[in-house]
Protein backbone atom coordinates (compact mmCIF):
# COMPACT_ATOMS: atom_id res chain seq x y z
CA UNK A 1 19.68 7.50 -24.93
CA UNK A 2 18.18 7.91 -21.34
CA UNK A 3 18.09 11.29 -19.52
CA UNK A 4 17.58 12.37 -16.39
CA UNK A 5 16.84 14.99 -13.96
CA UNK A 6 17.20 16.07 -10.28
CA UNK A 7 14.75 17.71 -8.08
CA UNK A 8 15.02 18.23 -4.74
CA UNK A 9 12.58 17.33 -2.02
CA UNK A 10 8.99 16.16 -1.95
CA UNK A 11 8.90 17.64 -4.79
CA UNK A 12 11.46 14.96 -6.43
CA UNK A 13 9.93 11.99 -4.76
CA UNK A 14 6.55 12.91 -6.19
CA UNK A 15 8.33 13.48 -9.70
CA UNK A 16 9.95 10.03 -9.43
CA UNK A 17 6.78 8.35 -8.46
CA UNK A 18 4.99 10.29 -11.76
CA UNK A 19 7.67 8.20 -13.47
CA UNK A 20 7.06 4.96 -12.15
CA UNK A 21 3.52 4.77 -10.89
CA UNK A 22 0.16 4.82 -12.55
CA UNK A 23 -1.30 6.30 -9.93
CA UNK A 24 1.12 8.68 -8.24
CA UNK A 25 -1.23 10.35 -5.82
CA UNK A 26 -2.06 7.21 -4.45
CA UNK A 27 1.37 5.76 -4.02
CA UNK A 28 2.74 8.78 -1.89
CA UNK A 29 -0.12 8.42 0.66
CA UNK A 30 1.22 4.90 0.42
CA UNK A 31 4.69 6.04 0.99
CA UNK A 32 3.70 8.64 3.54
CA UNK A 33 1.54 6.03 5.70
CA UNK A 34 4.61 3.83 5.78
CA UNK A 35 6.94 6.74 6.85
CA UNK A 36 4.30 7.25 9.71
CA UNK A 37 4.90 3.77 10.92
CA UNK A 38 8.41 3.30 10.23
CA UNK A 39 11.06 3.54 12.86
CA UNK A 40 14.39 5.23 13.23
CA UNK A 41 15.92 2.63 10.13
CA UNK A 42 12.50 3.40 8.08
CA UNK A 43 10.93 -0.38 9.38
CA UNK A 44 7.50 -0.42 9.40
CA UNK A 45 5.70 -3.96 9.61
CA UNK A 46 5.23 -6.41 9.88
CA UNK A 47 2.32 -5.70 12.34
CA UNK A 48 0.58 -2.77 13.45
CA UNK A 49 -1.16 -2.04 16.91
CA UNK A 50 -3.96 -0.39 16.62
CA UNK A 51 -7.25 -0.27 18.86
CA UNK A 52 -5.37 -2.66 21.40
CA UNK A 53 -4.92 -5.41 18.78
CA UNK A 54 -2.20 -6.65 16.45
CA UNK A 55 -3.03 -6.32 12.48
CA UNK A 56 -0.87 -6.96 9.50
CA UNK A 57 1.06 -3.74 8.20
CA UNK A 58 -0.82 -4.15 4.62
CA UNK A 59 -4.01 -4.59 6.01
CA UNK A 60 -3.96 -1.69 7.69
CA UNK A 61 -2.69 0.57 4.98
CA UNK A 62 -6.14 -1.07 3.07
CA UNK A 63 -8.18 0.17 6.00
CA UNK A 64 -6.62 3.63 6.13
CA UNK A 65 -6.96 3.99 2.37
CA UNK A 66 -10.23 2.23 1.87
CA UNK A 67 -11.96 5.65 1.70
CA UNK A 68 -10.47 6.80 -1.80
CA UNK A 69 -12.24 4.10 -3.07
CA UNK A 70 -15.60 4.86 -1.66
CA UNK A 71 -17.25 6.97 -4.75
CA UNK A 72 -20.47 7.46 -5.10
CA UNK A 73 -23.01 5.05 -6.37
CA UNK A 74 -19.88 2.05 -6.77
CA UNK A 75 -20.57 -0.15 -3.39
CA UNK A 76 -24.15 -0.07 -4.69
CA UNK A 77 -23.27 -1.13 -8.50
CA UNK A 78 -20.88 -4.03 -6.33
CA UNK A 79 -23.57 -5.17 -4.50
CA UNK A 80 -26.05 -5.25 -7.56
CA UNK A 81 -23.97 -7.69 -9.05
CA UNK A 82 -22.90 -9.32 -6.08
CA UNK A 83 -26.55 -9.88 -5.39
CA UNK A 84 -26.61 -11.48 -8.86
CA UNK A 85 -23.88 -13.55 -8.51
CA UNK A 86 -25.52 -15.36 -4.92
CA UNK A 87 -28.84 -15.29 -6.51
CA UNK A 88 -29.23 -18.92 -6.38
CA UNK A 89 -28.09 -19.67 -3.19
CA UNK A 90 -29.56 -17.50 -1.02
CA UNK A 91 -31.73 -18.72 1.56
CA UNK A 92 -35.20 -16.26 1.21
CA UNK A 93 -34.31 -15.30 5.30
CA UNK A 94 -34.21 -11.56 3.79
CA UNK A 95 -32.34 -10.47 6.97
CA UNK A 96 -29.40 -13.36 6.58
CA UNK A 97 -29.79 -12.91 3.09
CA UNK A 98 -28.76 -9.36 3.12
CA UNK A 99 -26.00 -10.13 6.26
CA UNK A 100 -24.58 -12.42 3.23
CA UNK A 101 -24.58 -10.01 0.44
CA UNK A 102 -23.02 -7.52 2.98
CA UNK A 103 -20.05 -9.63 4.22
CA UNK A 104 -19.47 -10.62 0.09
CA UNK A 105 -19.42 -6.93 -0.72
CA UNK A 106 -16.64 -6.06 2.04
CA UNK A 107 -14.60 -9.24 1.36
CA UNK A 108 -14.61 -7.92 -2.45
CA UNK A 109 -13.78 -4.19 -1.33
CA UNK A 110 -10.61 -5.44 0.60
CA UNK A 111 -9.58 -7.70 -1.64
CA UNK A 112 -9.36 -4.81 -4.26
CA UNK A 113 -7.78 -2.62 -1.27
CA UNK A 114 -4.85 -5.02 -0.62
CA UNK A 115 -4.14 -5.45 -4.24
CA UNK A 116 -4.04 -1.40 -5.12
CA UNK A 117 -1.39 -1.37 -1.85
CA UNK A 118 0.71 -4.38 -3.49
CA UNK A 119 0.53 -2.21 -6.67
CA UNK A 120 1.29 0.98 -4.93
CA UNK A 121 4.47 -0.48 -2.56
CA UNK A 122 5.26 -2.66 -6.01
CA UNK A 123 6.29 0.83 -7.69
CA UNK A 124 7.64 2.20 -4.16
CA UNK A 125 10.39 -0.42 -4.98
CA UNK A 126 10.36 0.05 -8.55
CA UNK A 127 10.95 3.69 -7.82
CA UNK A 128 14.05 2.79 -5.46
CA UNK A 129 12.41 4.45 -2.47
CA UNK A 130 11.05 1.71 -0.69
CA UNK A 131 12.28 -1.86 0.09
CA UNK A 132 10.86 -4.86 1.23
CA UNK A 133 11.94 -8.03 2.90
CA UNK A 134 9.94 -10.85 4.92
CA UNK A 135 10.36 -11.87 8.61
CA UNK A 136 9.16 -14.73 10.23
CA UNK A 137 9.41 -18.48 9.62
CA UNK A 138 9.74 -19.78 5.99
CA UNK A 139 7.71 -22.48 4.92
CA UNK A 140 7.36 -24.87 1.65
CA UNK A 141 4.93 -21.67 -0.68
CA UNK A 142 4.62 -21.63 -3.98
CA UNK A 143 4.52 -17.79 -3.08
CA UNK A 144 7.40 -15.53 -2.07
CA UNK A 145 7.21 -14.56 1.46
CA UNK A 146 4.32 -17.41 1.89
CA UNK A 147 3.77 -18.04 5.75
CA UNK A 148 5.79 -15.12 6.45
CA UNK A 149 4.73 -11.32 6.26
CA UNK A 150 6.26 -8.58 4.80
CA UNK A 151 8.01 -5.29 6.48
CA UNK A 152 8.72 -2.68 4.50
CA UNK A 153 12.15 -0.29 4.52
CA UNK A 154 11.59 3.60 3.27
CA UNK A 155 15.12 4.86 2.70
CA UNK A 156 17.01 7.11 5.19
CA UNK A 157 17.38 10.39 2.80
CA UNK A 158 13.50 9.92 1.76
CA UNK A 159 12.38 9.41 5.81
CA UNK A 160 13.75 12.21 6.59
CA UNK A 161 11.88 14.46 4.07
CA UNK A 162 8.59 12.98 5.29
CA UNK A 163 6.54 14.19 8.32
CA UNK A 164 6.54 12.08 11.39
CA UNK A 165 2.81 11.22 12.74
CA UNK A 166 3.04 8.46 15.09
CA UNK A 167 -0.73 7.66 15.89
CA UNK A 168 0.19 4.28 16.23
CA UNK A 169 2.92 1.47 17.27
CA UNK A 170 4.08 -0.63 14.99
CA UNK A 171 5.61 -4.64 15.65
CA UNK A 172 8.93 -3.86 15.38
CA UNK A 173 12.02 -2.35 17.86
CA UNK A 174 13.60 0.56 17.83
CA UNK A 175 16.68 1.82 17.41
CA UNK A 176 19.19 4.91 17.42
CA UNK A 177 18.45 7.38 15.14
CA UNK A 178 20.19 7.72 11.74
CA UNK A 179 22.93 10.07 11.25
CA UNK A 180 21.91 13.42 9.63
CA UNK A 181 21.74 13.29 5.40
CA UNK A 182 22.03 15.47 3.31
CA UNK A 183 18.75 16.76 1.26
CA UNK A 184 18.00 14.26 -1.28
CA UNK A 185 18.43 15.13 -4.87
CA UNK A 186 16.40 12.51 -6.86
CA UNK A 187 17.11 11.60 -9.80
CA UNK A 188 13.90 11.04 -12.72
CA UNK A 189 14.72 9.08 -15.53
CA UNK A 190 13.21 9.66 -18.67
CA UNK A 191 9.67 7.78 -19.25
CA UNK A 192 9.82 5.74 -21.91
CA UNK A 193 6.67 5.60 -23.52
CA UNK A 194 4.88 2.55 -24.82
CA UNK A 195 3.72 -0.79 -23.88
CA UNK A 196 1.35 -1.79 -20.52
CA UNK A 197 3.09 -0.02 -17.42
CA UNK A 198 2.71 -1.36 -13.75
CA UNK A 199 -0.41 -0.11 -12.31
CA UNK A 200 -2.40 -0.35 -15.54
CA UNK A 201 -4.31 -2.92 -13.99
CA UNK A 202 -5.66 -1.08 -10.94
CA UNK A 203 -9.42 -1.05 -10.27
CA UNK A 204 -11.76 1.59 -11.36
């Protein structure tokens, strides 16, 4: 039999996320970016502006969060075996050469980046605080949401519990704001133990 309890606040959300995510610290800065961006129906995506130019919402959540990944003495383990890997094609120009390894090292970095956000906004939804839908034109994908991009929806009761810092302006319009809500009371199921849980997979 499944129980539950209710806690109210932050301090709920975080105790939901313990529930759901593997990582927990890392999906509320996930969850609190978002609520940054989001407008007055908790929209945020699918672009942000930023520095005068128009970047996809996820990418820019991997740029912001890109740092918590930066430990000491990793980029230079990456590019040890990066410079492995390319050992037989590169080209002896030492400068290009290194301009090379570089450019593989960052498109590695990101591409670990975007898949801890996936991750993080995959148990956002599996939480039931975060939605997602996809705007733009559909096309023939094997991929849900291919040649369209993703916004994603915070819910009204959790918005409101989450500080508003808008550094930035994000793609989408605004509208009126929500009604006032009550303080949320969210509900933690039980965690049922056993068996590879979401987020298991997440890079070292």
């Amino acid at each position: 039999m499944e129980h539950s309890t209710q806690k109210p606040g932050l301090g709920g959300i975080y105790a939901l996320l313990s529930q759901a995510s593997s990582r927990p610290r890392y999906a509320f800065l996930v969850l609190q970016l978002i609520a940054e961006l989001a407008d007055e129906r908790g929209h945020a995506g699918p672009f942000v502006k930023t520095e005068g130019r128009a970047v996809l919402l996820r990418e820019w959540l991997c740029d912001q969060l890109l740092p918590m990944s930066e430990r000491p003495g990793r980029r230079a383990s990456l590019r040890r075996r990066v410079e492995g890997e390319l050992a037989g094609s590169l080209s002896g120009n030492a400068e290009l050469d290194a301009q090379r390894i570089e450019q593989a090292v960052d498109d590695q970095v990101r591409a670990v980046g975007r898949a801890n956000v996936s991750r993080a906004v995959s148990e956002l939804v599996k939480a039931g605080i975060v939605s997602r839908f996809y705007q733009g034109f559909a096309t023939n994908h094997v991929h849900q949401g291919g040649g369209r991009n993703v916004v994603y929806v915070v819910k009204p009761e959790v918005l409101q519990l989450l500080p508003k810092v808008r550094s930035v302006t994000i793609g989408v319009a605004l509208s009126a704001a929500p009604p006032p809500i009550d303080p949320i009371l969210v509900r933690v199921p039980q965690r049922k133990w056993g068996g590879a849980r979401q987020g298991d997979l997440f890079a070292a």
